[in-house]
C-alpha atoms as a PDB file:
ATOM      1  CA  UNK A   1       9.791  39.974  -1.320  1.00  0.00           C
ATOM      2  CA  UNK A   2       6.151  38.630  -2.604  1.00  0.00           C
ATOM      3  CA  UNK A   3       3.673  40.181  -1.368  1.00  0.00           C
ATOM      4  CA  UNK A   4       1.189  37.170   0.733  1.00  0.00           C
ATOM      5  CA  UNK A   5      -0.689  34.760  -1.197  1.00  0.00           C
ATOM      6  CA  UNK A   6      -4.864  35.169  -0.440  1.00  0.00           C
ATOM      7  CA  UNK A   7      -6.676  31.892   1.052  1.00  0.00           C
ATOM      8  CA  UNK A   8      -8.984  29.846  -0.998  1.00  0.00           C
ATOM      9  CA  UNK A   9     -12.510  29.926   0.967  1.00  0.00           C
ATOM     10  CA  UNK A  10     -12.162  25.770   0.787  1.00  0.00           C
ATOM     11  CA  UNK A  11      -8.579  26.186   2.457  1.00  0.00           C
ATOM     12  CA  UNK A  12     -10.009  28.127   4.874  1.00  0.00           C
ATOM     13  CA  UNK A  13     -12.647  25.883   5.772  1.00  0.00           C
ATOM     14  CA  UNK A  14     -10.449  22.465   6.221  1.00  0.00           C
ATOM     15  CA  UNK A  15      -8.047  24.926   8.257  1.00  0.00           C
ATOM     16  CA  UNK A  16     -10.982  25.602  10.394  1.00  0.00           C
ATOM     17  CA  UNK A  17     -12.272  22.320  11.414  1.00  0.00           C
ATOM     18  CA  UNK A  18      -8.667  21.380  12.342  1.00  0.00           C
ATOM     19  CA  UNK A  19      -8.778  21.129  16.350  1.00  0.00           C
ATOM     20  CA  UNK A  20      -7.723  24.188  18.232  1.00  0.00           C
ATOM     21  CA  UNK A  21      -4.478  23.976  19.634  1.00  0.00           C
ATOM     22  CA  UNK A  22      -1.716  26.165  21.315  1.00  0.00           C
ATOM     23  CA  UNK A  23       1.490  23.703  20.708  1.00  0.00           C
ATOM     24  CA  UNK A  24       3.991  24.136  18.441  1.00  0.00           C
ATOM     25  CA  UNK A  25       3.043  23.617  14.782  1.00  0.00           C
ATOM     26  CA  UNK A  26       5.211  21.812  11.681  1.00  0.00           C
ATOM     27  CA  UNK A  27       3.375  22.218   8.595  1.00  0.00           C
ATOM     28  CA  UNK A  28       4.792  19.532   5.984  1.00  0.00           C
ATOM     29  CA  UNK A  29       4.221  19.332   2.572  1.00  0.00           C
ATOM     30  CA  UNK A  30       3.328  15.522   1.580  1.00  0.00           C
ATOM     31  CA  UNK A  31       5.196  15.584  -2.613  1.00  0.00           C
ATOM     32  CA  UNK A  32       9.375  15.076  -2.257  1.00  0.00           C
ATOM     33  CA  UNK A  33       8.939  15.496   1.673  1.00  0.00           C
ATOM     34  CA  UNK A  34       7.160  12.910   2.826  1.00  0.00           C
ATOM     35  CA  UNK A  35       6.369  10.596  -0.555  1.00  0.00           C
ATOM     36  CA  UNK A  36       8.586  10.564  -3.544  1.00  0.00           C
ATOM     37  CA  UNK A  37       7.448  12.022  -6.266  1.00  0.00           C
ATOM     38  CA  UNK A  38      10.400  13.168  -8.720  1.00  0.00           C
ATOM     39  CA  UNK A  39      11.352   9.599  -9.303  1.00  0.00           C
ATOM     40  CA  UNK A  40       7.495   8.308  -9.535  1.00  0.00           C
ATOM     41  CA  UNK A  41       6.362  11.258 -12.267  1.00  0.00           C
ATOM     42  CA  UNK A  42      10.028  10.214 -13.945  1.00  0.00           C
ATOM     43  CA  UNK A  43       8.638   7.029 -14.991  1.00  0.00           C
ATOM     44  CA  UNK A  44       5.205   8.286 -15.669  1.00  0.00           C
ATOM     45  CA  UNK A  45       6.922  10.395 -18.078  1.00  0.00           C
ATOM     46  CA  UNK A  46       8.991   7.695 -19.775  1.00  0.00           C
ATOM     47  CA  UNK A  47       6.034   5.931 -20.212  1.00  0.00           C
ATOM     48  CA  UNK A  48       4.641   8.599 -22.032  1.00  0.00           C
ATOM     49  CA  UNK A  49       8.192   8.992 -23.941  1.00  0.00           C
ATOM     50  CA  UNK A  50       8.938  12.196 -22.076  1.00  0.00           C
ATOM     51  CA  UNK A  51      11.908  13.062 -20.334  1.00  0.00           C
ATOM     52  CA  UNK A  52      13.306  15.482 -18.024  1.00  0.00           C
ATOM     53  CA  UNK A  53      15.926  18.021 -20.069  1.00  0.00           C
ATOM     54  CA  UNK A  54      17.793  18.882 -16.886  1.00  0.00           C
ATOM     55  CA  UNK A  55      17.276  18.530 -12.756  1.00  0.00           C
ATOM     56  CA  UNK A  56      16.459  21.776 -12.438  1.00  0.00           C
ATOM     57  CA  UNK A  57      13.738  22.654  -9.734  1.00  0.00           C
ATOM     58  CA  UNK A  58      11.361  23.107 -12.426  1.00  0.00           C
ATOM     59  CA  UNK A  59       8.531  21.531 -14.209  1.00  0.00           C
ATOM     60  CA  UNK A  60       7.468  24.033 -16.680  1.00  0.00           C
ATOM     61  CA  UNK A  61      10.695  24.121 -19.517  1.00  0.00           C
ATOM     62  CA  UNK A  62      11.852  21.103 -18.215  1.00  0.00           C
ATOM     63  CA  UNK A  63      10.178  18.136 -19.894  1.00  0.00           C
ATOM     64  CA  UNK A  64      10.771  16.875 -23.155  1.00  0.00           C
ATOM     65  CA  UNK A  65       9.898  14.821 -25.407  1.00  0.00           C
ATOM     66  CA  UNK A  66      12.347  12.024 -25.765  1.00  0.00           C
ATOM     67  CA  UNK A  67      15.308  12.945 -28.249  1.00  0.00           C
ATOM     68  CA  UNK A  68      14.304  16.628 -28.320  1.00  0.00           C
ATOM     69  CA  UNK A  69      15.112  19.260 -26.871  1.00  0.00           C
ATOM     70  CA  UNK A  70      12.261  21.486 -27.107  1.00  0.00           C
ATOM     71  CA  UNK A  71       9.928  21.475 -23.830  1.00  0.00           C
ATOM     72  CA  UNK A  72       6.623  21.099 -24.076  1.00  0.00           C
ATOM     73  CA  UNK A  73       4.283  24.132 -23.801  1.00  0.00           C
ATOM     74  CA  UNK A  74       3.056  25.144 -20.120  1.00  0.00           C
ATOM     75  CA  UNK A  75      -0.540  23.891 -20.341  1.00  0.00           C
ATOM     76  CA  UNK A  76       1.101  20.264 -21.948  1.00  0.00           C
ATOM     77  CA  UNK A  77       3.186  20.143 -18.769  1.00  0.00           C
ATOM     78  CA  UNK A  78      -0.049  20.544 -16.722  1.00  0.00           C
ATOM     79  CA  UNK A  79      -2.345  18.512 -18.434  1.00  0.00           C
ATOM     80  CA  UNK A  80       0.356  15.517 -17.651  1.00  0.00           C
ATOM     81  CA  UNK A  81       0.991  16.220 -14.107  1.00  0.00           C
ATOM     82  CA  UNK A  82      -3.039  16.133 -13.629  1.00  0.00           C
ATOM     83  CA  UNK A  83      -2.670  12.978 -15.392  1.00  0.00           C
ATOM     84  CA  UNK A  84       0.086  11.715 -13.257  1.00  0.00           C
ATOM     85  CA  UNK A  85      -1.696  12.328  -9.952  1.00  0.00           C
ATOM     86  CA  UNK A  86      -4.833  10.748 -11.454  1.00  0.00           C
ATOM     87  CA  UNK A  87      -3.658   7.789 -12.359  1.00  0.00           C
ATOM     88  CA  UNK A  88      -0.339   7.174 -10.239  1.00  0.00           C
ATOM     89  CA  UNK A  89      -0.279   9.205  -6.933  1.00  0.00           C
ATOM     90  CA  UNK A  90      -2.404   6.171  -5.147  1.00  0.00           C
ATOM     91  CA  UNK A  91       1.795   4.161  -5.998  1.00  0.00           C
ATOM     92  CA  UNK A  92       3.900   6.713  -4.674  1.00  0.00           C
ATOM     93  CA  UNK A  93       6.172   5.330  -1.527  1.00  0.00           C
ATOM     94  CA  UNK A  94       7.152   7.168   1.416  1.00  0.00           C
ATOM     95  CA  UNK A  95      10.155   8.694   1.671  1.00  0.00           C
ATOM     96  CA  UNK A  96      12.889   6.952   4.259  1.00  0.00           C
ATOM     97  CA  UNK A  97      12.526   7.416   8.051  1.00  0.00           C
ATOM     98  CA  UNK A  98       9.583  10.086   7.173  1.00  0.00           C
ATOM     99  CA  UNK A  99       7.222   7.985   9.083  1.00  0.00           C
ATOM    100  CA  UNK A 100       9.803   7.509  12.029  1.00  0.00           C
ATOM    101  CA  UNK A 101      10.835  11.546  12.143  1.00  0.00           C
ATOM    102  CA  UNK A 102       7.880  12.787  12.246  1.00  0.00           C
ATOM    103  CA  UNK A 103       6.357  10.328  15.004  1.00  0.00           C
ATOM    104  CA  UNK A 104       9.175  11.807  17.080  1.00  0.00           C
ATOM    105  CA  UNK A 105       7.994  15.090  16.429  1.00  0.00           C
ATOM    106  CA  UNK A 106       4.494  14.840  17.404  1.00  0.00           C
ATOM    107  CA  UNK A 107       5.265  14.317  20.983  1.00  0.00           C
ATOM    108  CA  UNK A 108       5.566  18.328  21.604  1.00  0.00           C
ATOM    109  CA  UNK A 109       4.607  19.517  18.453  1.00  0.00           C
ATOM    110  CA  UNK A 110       1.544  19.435  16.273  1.00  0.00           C
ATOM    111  CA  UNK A 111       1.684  18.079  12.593  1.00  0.00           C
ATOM    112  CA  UNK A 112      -0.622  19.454   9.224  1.00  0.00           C
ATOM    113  CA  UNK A 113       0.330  17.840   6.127  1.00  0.00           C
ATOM    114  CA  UNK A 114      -0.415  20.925   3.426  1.00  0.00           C
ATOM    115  CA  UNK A 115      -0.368  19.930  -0.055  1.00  0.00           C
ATOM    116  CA  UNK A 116      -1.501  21.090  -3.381  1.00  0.00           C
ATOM    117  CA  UNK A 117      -3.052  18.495  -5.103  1.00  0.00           C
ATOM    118  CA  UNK A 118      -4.879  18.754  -8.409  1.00  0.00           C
ATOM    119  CA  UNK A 119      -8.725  17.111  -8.087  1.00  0.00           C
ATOM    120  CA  UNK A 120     -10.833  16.961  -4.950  1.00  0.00           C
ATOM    121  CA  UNK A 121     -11.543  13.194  -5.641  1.00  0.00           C
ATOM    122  CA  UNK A 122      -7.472  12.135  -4.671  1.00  0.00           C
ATOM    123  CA  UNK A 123      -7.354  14.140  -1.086  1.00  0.00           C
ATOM    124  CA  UNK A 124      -9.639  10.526   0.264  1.00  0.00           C
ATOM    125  CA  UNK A 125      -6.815   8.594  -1.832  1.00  0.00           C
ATOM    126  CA  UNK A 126      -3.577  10.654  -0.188  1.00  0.00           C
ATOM    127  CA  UNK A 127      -5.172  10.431   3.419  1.00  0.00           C
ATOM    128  CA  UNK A 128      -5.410   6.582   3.045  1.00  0.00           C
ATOM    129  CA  UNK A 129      -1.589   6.165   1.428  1.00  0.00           C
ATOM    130  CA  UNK A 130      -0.412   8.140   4.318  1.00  0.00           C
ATOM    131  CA  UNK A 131      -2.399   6.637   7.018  1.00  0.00           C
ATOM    132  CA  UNK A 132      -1.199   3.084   5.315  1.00  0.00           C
ATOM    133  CA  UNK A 133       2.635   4.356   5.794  1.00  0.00           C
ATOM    134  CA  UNK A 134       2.134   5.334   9.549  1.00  0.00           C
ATOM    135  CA  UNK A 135       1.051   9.384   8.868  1.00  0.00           C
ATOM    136  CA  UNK A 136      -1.762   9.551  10.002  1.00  0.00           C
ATOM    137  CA  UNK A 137      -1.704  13.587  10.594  1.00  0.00           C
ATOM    138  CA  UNK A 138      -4.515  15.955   9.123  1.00  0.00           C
ATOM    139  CA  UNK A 139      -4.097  16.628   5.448  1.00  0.00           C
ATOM    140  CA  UNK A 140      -5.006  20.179   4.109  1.00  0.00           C
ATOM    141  CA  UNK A 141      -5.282  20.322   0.476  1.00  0.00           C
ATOM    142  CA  UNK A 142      -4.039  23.722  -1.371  1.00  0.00           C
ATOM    143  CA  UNK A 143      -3.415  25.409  -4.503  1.00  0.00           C
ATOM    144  CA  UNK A 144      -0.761  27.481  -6.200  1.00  0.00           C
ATOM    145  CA  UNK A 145       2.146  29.354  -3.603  1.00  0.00           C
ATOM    146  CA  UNK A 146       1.322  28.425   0.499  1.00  0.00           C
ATOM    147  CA  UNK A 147       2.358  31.728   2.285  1.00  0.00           C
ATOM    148  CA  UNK A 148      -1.783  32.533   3.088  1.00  0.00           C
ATOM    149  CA  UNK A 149      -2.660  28.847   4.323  1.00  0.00           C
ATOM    150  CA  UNK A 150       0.506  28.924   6.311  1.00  0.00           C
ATOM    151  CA  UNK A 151      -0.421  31.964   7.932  1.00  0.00           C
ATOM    152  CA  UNK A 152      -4.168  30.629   8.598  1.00  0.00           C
ATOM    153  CA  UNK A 153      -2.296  27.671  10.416  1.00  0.00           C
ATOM    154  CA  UNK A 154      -0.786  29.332  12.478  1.00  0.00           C
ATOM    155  CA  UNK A 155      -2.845  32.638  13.641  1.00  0.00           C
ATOM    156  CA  UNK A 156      -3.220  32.487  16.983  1.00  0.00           C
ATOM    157  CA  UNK A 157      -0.307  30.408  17.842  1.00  0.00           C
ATOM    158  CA  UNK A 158       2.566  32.362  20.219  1.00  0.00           C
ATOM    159  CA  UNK A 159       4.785  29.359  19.430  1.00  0.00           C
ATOM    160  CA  UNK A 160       7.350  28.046  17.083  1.00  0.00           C
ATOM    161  CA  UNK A 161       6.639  27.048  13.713  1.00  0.00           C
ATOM    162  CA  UNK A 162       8.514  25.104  11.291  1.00  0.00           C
ATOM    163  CA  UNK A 163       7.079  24.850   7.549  1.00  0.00           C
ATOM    164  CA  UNK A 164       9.248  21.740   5.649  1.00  0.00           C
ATOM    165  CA  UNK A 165       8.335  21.965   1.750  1.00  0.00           C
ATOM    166  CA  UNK A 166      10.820  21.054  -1.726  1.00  0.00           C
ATOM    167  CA  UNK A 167       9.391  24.145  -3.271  1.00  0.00           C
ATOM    168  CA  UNK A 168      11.155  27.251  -3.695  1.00  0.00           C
ATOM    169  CA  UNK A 169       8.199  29.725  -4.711  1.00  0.00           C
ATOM    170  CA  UNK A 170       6.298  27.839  -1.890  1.00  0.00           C
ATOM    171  CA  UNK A 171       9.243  28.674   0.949  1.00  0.00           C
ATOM    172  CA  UNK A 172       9.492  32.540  -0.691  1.00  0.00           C
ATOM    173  CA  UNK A 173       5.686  32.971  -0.318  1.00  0.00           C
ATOM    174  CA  UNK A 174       5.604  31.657   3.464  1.00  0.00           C
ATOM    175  CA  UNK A 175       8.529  34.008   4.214  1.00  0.00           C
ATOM    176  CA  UNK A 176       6.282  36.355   3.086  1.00  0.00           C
ATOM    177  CA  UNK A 177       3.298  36.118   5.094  1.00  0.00           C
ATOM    178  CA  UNK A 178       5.229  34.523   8.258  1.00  0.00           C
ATOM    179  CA  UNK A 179       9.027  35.241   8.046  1.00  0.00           C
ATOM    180  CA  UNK A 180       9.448  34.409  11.747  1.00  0.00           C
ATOM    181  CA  UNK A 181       8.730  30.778  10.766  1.00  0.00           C
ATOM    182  CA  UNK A 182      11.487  28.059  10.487  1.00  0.00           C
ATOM    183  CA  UNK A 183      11.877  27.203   7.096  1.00  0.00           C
ATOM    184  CA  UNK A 184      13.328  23.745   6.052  1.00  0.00           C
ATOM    185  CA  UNK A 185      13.750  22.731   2.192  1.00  0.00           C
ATOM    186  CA  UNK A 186      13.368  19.011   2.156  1.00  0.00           C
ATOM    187  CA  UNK A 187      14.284  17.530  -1.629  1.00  0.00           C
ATOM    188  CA  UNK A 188      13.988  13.659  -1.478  1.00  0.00           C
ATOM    189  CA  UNK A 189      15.927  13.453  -4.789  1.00  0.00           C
ATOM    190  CA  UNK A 190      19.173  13.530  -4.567  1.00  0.00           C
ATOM    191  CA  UNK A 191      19.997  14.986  -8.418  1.00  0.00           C
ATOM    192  CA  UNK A 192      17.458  17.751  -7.495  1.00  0.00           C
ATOM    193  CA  UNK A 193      18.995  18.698  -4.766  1.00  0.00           C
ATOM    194  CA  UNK A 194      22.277  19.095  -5.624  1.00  0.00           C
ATOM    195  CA  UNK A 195      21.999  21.058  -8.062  1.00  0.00           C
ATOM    196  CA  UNK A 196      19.950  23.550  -6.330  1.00  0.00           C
ATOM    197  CA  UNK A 197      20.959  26.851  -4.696  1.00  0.00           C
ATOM    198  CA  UNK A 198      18.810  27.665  -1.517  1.00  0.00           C
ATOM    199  CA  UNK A 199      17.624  31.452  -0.831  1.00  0.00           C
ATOM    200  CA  UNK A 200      19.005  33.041   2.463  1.00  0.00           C
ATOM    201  CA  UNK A 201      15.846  32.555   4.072  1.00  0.00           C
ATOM    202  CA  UNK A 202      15.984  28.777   4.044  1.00  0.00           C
ATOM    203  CA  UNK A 203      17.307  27.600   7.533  1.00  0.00           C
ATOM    204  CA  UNK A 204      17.887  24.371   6.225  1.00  0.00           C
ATOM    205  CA  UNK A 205      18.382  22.132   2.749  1.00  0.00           C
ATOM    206  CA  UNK A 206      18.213  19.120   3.460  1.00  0.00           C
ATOM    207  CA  UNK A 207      16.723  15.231   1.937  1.00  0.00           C
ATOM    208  CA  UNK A 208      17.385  13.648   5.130  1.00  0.00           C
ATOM    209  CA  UNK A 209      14.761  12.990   7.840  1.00  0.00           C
ATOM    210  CA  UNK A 210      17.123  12.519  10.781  1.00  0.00           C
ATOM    211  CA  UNK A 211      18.650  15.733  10.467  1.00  0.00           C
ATOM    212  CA  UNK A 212      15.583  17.328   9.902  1.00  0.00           C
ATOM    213  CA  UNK A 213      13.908  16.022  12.883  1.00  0.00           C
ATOM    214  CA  UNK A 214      17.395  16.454  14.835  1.00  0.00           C
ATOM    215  CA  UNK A 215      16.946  20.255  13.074  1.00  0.00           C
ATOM    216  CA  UNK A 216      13.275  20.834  14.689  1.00  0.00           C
ATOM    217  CA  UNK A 217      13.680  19.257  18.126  1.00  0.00           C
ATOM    218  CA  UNK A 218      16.554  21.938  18.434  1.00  0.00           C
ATOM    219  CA  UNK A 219      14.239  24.381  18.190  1.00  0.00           C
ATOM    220  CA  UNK A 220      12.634  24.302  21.320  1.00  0.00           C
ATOM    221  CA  UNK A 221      15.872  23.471  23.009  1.00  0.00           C
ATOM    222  CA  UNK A 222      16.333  26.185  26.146  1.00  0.00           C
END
């Protein structure tokens, strides 16, 4: 198991002007959960004339340029998916019944949206998208694997908590540093998802809000 992830000190400080609560907590990633993105950076890419090679849960050895097969080097693969969320995150569309599921859920439990997103300047730009869709629930920004900020989040809290991400090394890091938590693997795409294999500590895989809502309110079910 991995050991826990250390905090950013600018994690830590959005985590701590977040209102003090003693509810339940879901902590929801915002990319493939809650906006698409695999279909979004897809055309980005083709634009660029880059492909995907396979749908593998990957980024990194997984795009192309078009008609090889060669992936580009790791810091190529970053440079364009800094690019992407520069110039095309502000496009991205919510993901179906997202808005719906999640207003549900926020009658008995709280909501943080925690998402790593490359450059300060687009956390404004993701708050208003969301807020435009209906999601209007505080966004903590975050880099590299989640287990520490998900652990921040919830210290203190005797309660329940569900944590809802697409990313594997994300879900292995929060079992890490809080393995009570209810861990749900929510892949928008539906090629990406099928092809994937979910760890045993995944409670649920799953691209469909209903069932993940239906999955949550269980939860608390006596």
């Amino acid at each position: 198991m991995p050991e826990p992830q250390p905090v950013r000190r600018e994690v830590l400080d959005q985590i701590a002007r977040l209102p003090r609560s003693a509810r339940p907590l879901i902590i929801c990633d915002v990319d493939e959960v809650i906006l698409h993105l695999a279909s979004h950076l897809e055309q980005y890419l083709k634009a660029q004339g880059l492909i995907f090679l396979n749908f593998e849960y990957r980024l990194t050895g997984n795009i192309a340029r078009k008609g090889e097969t060669v992936p580009l080097p790791a810091e190529a693969v970053k440079r364009h998916i800094e690019a992407f969320f520069d110039e095309e995150s502000h496009r991205q569309q919510p993901v179906d019944g997202a808005e719906r599921a999640l207003r549900s859920l926020s009658d008995n439990w709280d909501i943080v949206l925690l998402t790593n997103l490359p450059g300060a300047h687009n956390k404004p730009v993701r708050e208003k998208l969301l807020r435009d869709a209906g999601i209007p629930y505080p966004v903590v920004t975050n880099s590299g694997p989640k287990g520490g900020a998900v652990a921040a989040l919830s210290a203190g809290r005797p309660v329940p908590v569900a944590f809802i991400d697409d990313s594997p090394t994300n879900h292995s890091s929060v079992h890490a540093s809080l393995p009570s938590s209810k861990k749900i693997q929510f892949i928008a795409d539906h090629r990406f998802r099928k092809n994937y294999q979910p760890a045993e500590h995944i409670d649920l895989l799953t691209g469909d809000w209903n069932e993940t809502a239906a999955f949550i309110k269980a939860i608390l079910s006596p």
